[in-house]
N, C-alpha and C. Protein backbone atom coordinates (compact mmCIF):
# COMPACT_ATOMS: atom_id res chain seq x y z
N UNK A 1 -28.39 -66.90 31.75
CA UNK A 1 -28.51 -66.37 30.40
C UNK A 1 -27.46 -67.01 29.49
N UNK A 2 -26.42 -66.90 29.77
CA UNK A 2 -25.36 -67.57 29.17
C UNK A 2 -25.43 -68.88 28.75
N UNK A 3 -25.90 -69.85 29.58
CA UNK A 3 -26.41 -71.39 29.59
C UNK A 3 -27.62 -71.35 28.67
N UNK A 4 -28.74 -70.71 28.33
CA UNK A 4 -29.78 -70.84 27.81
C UNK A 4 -29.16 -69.84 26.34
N UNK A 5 -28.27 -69.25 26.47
CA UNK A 5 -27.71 -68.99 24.95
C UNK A 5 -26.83 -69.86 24.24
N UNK A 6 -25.96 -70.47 25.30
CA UNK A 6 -25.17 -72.04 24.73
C UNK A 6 -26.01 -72.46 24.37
N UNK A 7 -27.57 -72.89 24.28
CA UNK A 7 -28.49 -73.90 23.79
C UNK A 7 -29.32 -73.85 22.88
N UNK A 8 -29.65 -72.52 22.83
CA UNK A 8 -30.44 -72.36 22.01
C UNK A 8 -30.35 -70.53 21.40
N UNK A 9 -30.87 -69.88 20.14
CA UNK A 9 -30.45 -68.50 19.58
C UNK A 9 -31.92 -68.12 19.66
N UNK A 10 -32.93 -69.10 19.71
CA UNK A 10 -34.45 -68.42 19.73
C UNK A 10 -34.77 -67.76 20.86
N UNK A 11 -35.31 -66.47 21.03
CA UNK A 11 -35.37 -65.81 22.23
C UNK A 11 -36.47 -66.15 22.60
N UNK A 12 -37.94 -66.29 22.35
CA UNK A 12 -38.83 -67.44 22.75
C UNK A 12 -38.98 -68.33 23.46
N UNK A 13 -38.04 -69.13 23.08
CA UNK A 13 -37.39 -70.54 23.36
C UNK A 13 -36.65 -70.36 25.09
N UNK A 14 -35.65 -69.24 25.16
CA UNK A 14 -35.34 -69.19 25.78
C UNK A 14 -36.34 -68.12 27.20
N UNK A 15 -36.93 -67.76 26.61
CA UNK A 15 -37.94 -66.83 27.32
C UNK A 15 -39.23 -68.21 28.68
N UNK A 16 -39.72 -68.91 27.58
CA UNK A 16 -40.01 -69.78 27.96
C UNK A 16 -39.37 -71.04 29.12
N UNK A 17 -38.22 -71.33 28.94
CA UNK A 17 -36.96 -71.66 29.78
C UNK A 17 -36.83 -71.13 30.84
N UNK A 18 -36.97 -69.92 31.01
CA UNK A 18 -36.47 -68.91 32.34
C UNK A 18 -37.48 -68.32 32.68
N UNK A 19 -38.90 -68.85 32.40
CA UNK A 19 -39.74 -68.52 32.90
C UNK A 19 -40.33 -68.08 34.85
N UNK A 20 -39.93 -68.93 35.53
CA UNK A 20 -39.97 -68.75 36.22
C UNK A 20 -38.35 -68.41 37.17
N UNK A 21 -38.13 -67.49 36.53
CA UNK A 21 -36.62 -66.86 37.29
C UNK A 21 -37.25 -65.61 38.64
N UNK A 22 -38.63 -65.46 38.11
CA UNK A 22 -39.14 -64.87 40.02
C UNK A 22 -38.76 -65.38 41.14
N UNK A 23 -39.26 -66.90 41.38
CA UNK A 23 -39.35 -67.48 42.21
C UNK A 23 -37.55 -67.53 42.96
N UNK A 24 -36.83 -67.04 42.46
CA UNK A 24 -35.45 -66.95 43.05
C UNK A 24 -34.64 -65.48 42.88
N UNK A 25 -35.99 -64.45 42.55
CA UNK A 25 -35.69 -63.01 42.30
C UNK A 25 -34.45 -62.74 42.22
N UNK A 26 -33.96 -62.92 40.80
CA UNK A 26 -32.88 -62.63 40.10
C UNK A 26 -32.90 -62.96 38.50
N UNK A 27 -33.06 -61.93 37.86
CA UNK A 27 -33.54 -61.46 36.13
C UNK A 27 -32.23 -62.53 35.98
N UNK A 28 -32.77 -63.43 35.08
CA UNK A 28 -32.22 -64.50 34.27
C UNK A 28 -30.58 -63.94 33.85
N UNK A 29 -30.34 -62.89 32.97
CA UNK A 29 -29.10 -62.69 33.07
C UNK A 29 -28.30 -62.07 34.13
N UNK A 30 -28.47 -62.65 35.83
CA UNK A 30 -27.70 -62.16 36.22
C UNK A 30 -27.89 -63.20 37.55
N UNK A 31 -28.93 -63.88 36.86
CA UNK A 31 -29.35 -65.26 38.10
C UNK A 31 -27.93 -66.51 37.46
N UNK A 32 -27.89 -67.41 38.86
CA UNK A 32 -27.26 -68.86 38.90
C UNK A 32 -27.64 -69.58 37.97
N UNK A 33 -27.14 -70.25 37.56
CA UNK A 33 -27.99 -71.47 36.56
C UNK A 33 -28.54 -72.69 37.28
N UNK A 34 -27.11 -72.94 38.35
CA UNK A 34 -27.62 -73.80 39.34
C UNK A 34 -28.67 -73.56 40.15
N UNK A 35 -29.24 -72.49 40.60
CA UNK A 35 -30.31 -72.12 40.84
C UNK A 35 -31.67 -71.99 40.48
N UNK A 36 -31.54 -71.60 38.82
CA UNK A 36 -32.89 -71.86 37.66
C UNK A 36 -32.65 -73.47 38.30
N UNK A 37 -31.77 -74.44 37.69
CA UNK A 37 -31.79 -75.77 37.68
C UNK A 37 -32.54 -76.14 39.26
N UNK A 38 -32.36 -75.79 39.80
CA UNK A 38 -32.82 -76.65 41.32
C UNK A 38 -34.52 -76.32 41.40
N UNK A 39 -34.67 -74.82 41.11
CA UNK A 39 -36.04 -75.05 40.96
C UNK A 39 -36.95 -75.51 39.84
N UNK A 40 -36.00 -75.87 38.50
CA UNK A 40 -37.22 -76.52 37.76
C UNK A 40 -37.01 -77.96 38.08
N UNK A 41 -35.83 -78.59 38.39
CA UNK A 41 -35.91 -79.84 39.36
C UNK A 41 -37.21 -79.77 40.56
N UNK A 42 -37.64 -78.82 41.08
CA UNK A 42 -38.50 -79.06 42.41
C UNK A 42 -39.76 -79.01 41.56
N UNK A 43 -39.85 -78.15 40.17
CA UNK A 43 -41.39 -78.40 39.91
C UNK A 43 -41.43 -79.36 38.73
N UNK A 44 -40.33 -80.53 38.60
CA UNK A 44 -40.80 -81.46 37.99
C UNK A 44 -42.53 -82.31 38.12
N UNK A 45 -42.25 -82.13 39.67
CA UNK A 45 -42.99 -83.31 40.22
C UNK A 45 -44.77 -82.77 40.32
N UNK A 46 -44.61 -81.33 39.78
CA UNK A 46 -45.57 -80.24 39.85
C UNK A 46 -45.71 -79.36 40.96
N UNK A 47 -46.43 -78.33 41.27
CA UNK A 47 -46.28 -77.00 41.89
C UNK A 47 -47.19 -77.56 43.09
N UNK A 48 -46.76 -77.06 44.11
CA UNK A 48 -48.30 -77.20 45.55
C UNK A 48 -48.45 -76.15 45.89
N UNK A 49 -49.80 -75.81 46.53
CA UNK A 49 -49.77 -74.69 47.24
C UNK A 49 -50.68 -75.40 48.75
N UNK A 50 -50.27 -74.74 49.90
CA UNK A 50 -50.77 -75.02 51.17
C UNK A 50 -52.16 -74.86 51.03
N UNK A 51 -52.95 -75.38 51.63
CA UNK A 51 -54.47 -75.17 51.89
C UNK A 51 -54.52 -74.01 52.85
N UNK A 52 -54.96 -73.06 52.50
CA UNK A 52 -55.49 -72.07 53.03
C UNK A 52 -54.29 -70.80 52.80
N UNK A 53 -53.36 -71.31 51.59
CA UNK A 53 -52.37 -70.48 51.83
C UNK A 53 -51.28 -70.03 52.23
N UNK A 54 -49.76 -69.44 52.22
CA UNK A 54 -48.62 -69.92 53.13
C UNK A 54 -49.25 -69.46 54.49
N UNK A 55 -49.93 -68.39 54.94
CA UNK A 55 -49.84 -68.08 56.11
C UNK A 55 -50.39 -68.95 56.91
N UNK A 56 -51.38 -69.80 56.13
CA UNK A 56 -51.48 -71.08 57.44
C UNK A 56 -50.40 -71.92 57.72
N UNK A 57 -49.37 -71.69 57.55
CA UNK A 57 -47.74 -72.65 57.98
C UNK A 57 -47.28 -71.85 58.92
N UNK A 58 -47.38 -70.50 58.87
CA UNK A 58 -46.89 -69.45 60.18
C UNK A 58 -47.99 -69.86 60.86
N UNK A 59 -49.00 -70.00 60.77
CA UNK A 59 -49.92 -69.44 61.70
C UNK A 59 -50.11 -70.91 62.63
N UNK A 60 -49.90 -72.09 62.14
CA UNK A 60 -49.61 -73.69 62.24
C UNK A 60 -48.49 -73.58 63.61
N UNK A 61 -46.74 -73.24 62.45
CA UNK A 61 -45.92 -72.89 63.98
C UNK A 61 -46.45 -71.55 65.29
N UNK A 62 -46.78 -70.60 64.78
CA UNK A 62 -47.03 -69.78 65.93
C UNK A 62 -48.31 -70.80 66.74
N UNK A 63 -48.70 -71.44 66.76
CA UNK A 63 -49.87 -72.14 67.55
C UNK A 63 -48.95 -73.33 68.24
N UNK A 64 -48.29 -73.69 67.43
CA UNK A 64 -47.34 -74.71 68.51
C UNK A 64 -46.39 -73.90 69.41
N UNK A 65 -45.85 -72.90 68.81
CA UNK A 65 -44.80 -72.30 69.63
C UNK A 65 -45.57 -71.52 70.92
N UNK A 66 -46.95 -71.60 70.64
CA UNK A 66 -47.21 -70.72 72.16
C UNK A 66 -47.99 -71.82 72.85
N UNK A 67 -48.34 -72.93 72.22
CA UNK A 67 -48.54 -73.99 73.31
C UNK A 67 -47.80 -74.47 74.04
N UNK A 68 -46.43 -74.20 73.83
CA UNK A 68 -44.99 -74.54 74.94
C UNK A 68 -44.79 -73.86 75.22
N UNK A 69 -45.41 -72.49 75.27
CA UNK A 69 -44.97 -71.27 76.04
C UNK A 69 -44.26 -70.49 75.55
N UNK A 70 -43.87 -69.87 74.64
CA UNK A 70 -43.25 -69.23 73.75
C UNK A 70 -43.79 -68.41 73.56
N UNK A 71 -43.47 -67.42 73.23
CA UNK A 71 -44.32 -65.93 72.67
C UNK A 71 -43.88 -65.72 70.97
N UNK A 72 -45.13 -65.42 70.15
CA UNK A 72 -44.51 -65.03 68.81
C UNK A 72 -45.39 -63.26 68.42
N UNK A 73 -44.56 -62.77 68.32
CA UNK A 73 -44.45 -61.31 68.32
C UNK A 73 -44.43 -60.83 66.65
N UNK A 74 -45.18 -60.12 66.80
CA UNK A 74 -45.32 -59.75 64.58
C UNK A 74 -45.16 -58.38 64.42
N UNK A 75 -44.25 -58.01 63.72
CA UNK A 75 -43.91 -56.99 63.98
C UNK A 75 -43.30 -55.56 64.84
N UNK A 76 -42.83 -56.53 65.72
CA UNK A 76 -42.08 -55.82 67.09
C UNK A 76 -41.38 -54.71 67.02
N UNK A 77 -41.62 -54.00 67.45
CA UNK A 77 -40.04 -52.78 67.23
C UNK A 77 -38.47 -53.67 68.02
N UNK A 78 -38.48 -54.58 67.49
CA UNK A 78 -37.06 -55.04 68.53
C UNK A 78 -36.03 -53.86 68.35
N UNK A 79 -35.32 -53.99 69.72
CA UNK A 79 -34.41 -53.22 69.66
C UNK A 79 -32.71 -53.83 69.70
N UNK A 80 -32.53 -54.69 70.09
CA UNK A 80 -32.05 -55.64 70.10
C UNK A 80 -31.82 -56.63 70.39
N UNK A 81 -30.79 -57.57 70.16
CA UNK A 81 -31.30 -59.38 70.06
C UNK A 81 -30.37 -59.63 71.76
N UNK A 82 -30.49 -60.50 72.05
CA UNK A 82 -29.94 -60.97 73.53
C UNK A 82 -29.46 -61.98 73.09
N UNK A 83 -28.01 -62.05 73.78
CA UNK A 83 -26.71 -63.18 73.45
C UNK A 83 -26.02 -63.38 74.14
N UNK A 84 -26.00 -65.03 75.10
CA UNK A 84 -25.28 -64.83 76.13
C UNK A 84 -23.78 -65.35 75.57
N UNK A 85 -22.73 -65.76 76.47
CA UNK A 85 -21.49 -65.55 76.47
C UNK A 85 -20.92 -66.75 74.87
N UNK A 86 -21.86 -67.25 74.75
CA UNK A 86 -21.72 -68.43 73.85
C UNK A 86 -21.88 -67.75 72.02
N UNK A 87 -22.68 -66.78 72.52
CA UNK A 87 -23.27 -65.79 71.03
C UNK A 87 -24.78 -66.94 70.49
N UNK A 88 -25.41 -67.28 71.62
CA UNK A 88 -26.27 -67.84 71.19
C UNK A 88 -27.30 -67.10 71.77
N UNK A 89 -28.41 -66.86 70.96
CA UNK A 89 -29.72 -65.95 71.02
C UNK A 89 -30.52 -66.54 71.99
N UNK A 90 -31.37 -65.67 72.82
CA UNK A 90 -31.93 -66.19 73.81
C UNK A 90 -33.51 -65.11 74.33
N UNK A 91 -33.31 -64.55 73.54
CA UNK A 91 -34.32 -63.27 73.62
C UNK A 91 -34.00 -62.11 72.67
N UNK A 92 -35.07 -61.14 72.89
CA UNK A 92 -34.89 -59.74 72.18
C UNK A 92 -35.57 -58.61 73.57
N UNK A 93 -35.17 -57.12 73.00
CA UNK A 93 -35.50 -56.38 73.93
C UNK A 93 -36.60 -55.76 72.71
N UNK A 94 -37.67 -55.12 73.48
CA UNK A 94 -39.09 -54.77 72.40
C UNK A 94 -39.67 -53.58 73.56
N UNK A 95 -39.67 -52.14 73.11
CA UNK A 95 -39.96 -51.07 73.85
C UNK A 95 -39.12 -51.20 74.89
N UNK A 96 -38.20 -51.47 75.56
CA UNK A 96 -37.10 -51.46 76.41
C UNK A 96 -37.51 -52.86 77.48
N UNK A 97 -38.26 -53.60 76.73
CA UNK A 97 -38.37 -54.47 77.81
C UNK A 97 -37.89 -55.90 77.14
N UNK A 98 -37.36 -57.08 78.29
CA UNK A 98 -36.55 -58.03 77.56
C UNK A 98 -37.85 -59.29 77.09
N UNK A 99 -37.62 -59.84 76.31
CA UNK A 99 -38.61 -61.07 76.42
C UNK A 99 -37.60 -62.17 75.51
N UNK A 100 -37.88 -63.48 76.52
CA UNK A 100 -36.77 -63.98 76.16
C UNK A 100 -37.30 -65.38 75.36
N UNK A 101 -36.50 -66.19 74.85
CA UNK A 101 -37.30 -67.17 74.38
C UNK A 101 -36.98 -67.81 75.21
């Protein structure tokens, strides 16, 4: 907000500017600037959207991750995460049972 009032006094002007301050959910006066800036840097080049949607990018990795044997779990009640002596993750526990990656 501050940056788009250094520049300009038309609220329009500036309305237009901070248009897309969703995409980093934080109301313009209280969002980064460096942040507005990085994403209208990314939609210089124009906007994409995935074919079929984001969930075909989950649904893309969950198909690789269980072709190597991996399990992908949606919505689990985890109960908690498993960490061996290193503090590196290695599983979760889900209804009291362990499943590990």
């Amino acid at each position: 907000k501050e940056v788009l009032e250094s520049i300009t006094s038309n609220r329009k002007l500036q309305g237009v500017l901070s248009y897309h301050y969703g995409d980093y959910g934080e109301h313009p006066s209280r969002g980064a600037f460096v942040m507005h800036s990085m994403i209208c840097v990314h939609y210089r080049g124009g906007a994409y959207y995935p074919v079929g949607g984001p969930l075909s990018i989950a649904k893309s990795i969950a198909t690789t991750i269980e072709k190597h044997g991996g399990k992908v779990l949606v919505r689990a009640p985890v109960s908690s995460v498993l960490v061996d002596e290193k503090n590196r993750a290695y599983g979760v526990v889900v209804k009291g049972k362990e499943v590990l990656a």
